[in-house]
Protein backbone atom coordinates (compact mmCIF):
# COMPACT_ATOMS: atom_id res chain seq x y z
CA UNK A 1 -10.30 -23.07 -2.52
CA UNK A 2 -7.93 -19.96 -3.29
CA UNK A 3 -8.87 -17.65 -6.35
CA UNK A 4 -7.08 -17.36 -9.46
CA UNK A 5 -5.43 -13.82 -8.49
CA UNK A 6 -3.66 -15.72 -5.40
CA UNK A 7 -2.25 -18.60 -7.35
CA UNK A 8 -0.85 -15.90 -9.68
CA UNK A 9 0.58 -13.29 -6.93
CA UNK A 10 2.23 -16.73 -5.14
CA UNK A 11 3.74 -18.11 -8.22
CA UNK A 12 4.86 -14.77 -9.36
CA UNK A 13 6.31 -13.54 -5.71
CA UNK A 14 8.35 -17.03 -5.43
CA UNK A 15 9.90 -16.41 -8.70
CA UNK A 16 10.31 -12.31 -8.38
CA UNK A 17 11.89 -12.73 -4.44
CA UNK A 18 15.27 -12.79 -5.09
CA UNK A 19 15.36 -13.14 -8.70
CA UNK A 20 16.35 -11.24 -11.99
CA UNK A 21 14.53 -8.60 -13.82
CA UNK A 22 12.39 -10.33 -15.71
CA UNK A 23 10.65 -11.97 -13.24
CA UNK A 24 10.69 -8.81 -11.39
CA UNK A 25 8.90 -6.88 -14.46
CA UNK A 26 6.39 -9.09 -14.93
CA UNK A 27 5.78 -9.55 -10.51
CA UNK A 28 5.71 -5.91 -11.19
CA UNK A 29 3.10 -5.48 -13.91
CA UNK A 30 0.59 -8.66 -12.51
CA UNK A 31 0.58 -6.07 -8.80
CA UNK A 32 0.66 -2.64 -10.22
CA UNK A 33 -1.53 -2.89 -13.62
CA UNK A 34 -4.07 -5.84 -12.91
CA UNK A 35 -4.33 -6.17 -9.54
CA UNK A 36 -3.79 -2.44 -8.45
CA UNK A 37 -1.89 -3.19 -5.48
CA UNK A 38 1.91 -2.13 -4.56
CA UNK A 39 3.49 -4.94 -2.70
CA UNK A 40 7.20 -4.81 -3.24
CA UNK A 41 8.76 -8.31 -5.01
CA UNK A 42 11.53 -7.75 -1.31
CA UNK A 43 8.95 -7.84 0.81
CA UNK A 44 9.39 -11.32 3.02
CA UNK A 45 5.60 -13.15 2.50
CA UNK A 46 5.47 -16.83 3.87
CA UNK A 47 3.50 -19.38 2.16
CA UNK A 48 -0.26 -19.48 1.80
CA UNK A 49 -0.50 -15.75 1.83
CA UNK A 50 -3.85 -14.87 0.19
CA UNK A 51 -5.36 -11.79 -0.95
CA UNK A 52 -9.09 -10.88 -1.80
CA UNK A 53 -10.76 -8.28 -3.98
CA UNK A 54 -7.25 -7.85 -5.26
CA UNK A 55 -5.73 -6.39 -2.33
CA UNK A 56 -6.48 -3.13 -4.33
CA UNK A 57 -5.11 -0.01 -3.18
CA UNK A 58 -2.96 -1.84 -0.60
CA UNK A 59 0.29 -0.57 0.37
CA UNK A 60 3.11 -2.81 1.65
CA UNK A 61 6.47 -1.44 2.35
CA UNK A 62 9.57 -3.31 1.39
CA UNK A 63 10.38 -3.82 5.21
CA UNK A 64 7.47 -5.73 6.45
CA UNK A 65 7.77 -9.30 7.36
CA UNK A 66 4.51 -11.67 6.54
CA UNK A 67 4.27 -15.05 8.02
CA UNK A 68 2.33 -17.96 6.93
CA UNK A 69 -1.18 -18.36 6.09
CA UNK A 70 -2.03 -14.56 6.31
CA UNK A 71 -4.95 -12.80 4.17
CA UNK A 72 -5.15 -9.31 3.11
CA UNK A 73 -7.62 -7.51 1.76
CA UNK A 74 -8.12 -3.78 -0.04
CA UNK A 75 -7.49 -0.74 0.85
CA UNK A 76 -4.44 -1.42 3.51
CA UNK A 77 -1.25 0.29 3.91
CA UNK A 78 1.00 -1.73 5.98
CA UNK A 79 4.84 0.20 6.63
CA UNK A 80 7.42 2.24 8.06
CA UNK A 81 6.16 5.62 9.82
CA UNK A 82 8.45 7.94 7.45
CA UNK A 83 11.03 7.36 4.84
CA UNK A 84 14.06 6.85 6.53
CA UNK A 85 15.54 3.42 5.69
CA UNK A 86 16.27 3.03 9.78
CA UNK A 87 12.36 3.46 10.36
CA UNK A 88 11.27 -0.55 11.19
CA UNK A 89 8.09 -1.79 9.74
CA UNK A 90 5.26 -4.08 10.66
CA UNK A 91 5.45 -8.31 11.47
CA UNK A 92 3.03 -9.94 10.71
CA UNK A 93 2.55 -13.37 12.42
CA UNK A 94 0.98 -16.72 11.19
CA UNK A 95 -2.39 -17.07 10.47
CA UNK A 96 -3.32 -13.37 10.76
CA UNK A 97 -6.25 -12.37 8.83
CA UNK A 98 -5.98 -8.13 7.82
CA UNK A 99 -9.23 -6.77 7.41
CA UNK A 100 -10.04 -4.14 4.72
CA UNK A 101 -9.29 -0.49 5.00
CA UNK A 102 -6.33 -1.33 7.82
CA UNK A 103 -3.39 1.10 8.54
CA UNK A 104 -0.45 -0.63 10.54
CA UNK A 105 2.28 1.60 10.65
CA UNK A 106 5.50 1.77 12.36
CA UNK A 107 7.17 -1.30 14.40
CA UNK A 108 4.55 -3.34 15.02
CA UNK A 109 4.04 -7.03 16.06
CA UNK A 110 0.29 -8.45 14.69
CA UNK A 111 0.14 -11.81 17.17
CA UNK A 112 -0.33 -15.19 15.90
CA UNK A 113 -4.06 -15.67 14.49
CA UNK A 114 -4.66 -11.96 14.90
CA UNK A 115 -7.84 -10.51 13.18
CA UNK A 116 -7.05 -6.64 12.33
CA UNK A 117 -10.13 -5.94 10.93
CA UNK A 118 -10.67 -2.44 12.22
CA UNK A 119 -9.06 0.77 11.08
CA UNK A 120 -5.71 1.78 12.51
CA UNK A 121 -3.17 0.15 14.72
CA UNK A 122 -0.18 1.66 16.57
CA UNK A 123 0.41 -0.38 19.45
CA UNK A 124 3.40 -2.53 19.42
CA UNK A 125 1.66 -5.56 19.73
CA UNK A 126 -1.99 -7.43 18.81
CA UNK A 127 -2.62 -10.41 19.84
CA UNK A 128 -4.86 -13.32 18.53
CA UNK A 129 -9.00 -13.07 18.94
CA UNK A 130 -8.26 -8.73 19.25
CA UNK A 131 -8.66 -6.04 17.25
CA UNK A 132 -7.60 -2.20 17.34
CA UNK A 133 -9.97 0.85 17.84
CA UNK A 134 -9.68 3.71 15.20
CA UNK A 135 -10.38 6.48 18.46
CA UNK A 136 -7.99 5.49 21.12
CA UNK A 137 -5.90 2.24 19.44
CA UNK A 138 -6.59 0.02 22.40
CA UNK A 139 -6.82 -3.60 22.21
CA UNK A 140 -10.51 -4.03 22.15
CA UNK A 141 -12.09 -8.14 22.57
CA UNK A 142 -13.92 -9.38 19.52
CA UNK A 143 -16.35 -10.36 21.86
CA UNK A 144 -17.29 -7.14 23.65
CA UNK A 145 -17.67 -5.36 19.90
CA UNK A 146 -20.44 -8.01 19.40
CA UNK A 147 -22.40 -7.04 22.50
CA UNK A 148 -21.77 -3.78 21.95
CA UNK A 149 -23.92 -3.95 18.19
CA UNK A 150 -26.28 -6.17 19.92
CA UNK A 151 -27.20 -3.13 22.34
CA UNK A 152 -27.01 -0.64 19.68
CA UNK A 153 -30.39 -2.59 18.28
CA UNK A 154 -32.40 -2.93 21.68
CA UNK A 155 -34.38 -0.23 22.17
CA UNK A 156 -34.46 2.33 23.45
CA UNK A 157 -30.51 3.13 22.34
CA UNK A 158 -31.39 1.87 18.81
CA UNK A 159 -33.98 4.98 19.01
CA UNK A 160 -30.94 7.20 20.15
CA UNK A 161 -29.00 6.25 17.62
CA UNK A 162 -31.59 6.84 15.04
CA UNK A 163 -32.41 10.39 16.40
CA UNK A 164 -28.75 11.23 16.45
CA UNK A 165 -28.03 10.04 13.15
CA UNK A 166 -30.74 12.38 11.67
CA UNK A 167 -29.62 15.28 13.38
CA UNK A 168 -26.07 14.81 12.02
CA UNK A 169 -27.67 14.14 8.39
CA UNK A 170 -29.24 17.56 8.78
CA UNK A 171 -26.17 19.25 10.26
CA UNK A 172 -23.77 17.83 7.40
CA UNK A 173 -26.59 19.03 4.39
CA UNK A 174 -26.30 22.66 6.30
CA UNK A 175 -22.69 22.66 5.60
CA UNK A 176 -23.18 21.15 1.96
CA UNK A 177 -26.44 23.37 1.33
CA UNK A 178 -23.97 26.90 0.12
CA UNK A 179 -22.22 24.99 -2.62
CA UNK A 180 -25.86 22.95 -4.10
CA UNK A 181 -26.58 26.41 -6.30
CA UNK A 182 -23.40 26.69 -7.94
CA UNK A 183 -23.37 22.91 -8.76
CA UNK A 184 -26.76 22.55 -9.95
CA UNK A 185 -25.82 25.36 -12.68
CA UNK A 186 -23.03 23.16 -14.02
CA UNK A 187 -25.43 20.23 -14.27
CA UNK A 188 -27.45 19.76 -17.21
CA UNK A 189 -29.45 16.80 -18.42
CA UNK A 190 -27.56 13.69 -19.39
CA UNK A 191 -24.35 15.18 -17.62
CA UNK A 192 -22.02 12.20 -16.16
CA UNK A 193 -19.96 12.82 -13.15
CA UNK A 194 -17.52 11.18 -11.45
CA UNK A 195 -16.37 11.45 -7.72
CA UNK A 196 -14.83 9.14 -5.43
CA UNK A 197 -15.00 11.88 -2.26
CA UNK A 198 -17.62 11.14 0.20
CA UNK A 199 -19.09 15.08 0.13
CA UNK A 200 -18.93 15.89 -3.27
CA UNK A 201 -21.45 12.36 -3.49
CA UNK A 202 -23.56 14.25 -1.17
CA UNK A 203 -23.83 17.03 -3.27
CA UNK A 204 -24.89 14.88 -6.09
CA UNK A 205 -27.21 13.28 -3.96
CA UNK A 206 -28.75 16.15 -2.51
CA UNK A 207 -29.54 17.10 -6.58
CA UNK A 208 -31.75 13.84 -6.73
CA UNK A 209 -28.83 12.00 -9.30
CA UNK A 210 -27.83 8.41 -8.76
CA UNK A 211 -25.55 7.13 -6.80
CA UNK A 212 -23.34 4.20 -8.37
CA UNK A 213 -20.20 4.32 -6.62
CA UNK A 214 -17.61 5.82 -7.53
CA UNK A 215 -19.77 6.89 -10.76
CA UNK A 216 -22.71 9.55 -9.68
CA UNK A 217 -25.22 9.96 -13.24
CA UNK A 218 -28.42 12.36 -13.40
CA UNK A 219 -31.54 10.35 -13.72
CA UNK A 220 -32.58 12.09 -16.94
CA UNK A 221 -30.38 10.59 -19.84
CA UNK A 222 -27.68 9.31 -17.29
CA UNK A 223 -24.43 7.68 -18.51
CA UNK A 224 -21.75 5.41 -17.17
């Protein structure tokens, strides 16, 4: 059964696609303000197209074609590689589900049932059942990334990974360690911060404060 928010962006986007400026205003205020999302009333979206958690913080340019049946979901940005109105963006196919945190930029074709569920893309075309490496972009099976997390549990690589990941832990509070004293004399008992970057969290974590994403309170007296 499709949530609320998709019935709304569908009925809105059929009226707003082609229409006047009222329809456009309100397409525009239903994205922008409640959902959080920009996806352009121009943009060509077939039928069915669903979105999850909002689609918030997606980007969609005006250029891109959707097909039918095709989910998106946050934190996407789906367009042209610069500015220029001759710069081609994205198609996506039927039946293409677009994972979260996704960057498909430039002309791109995302194959019929594709699942783009990892990272970046900049190959000119994914096909179905495949998915796009955030290293080296190349067309990676679905399967293979399975057995690949299956080994990462069997010992004794699961114990390499462990050992690795504590060593990097330690290296990254090194680098973090110079800017702890000048922090913890700003901080004072019932003090609220609020940080959406991944290294000033640290920080606040390395101070023994609570981590509630993107909110980060002290323990003593600690407000949201």
């Amino acid at each position: 059964m499709r949530n609320k928010k998709t019935i709304i962006f569908n009925a809105l986007y059929k009226r707003a696609h082609g229409g006047g400026f009222f329809w456009n205003t309100i397409y525009k205020l239903y994205t922008e303000c409640i959902l959080g999302c920009d996806i352009p009333s121009s943009t060509i979206i077939g039928d069915n197209f669903e979105i999850f958690h909002s689609a918030h913080a997606s980007v969609v340019s005006p250029g891109t074609i959707i097909g039918k049946n095709v989910s998106l979901r946050q934190n996407t940005t789906i367009g042209a590689k610069g500015f220029d109105s001759a710069e081609k963006s994205p198609i996506i196919e039927d039946e293409v589900t677009i994972g979260p945190n996704v960057c498909i930029i430039g002309s791109i074709t995302i194959g019929r049932g594709g699942n783009d569920r990892c990272w970046c893309c900049s190959r000119k075309r994914c096909t179905a059942q495949h998915c796009c490496s955030r290293k080296s972009c190349k067309i990676l099976n679905g399967e293979w990334l399975r057995l690949k997390y299956i080994i990462s549990l069997t010992p004794p690589i699961s114990w390499y990974l462990a050992i690795r990941k504590q060593i990097n832990d330690k290296r990254l509070y090194q680098l973090r360690k110079q800017y702890i004293p000048d922090i913890r004399k700003l901080i004072t008992p019932g003090t609220s911060i609020i940080s959406s970057n991944c290294f000033a969290g640290r920080i606040m974590q390395d101070l023994g404060m609570q981590l509630g994403c993107p909110v980060l309170c002290s323990n003593i007296n600690s407000l949201v």
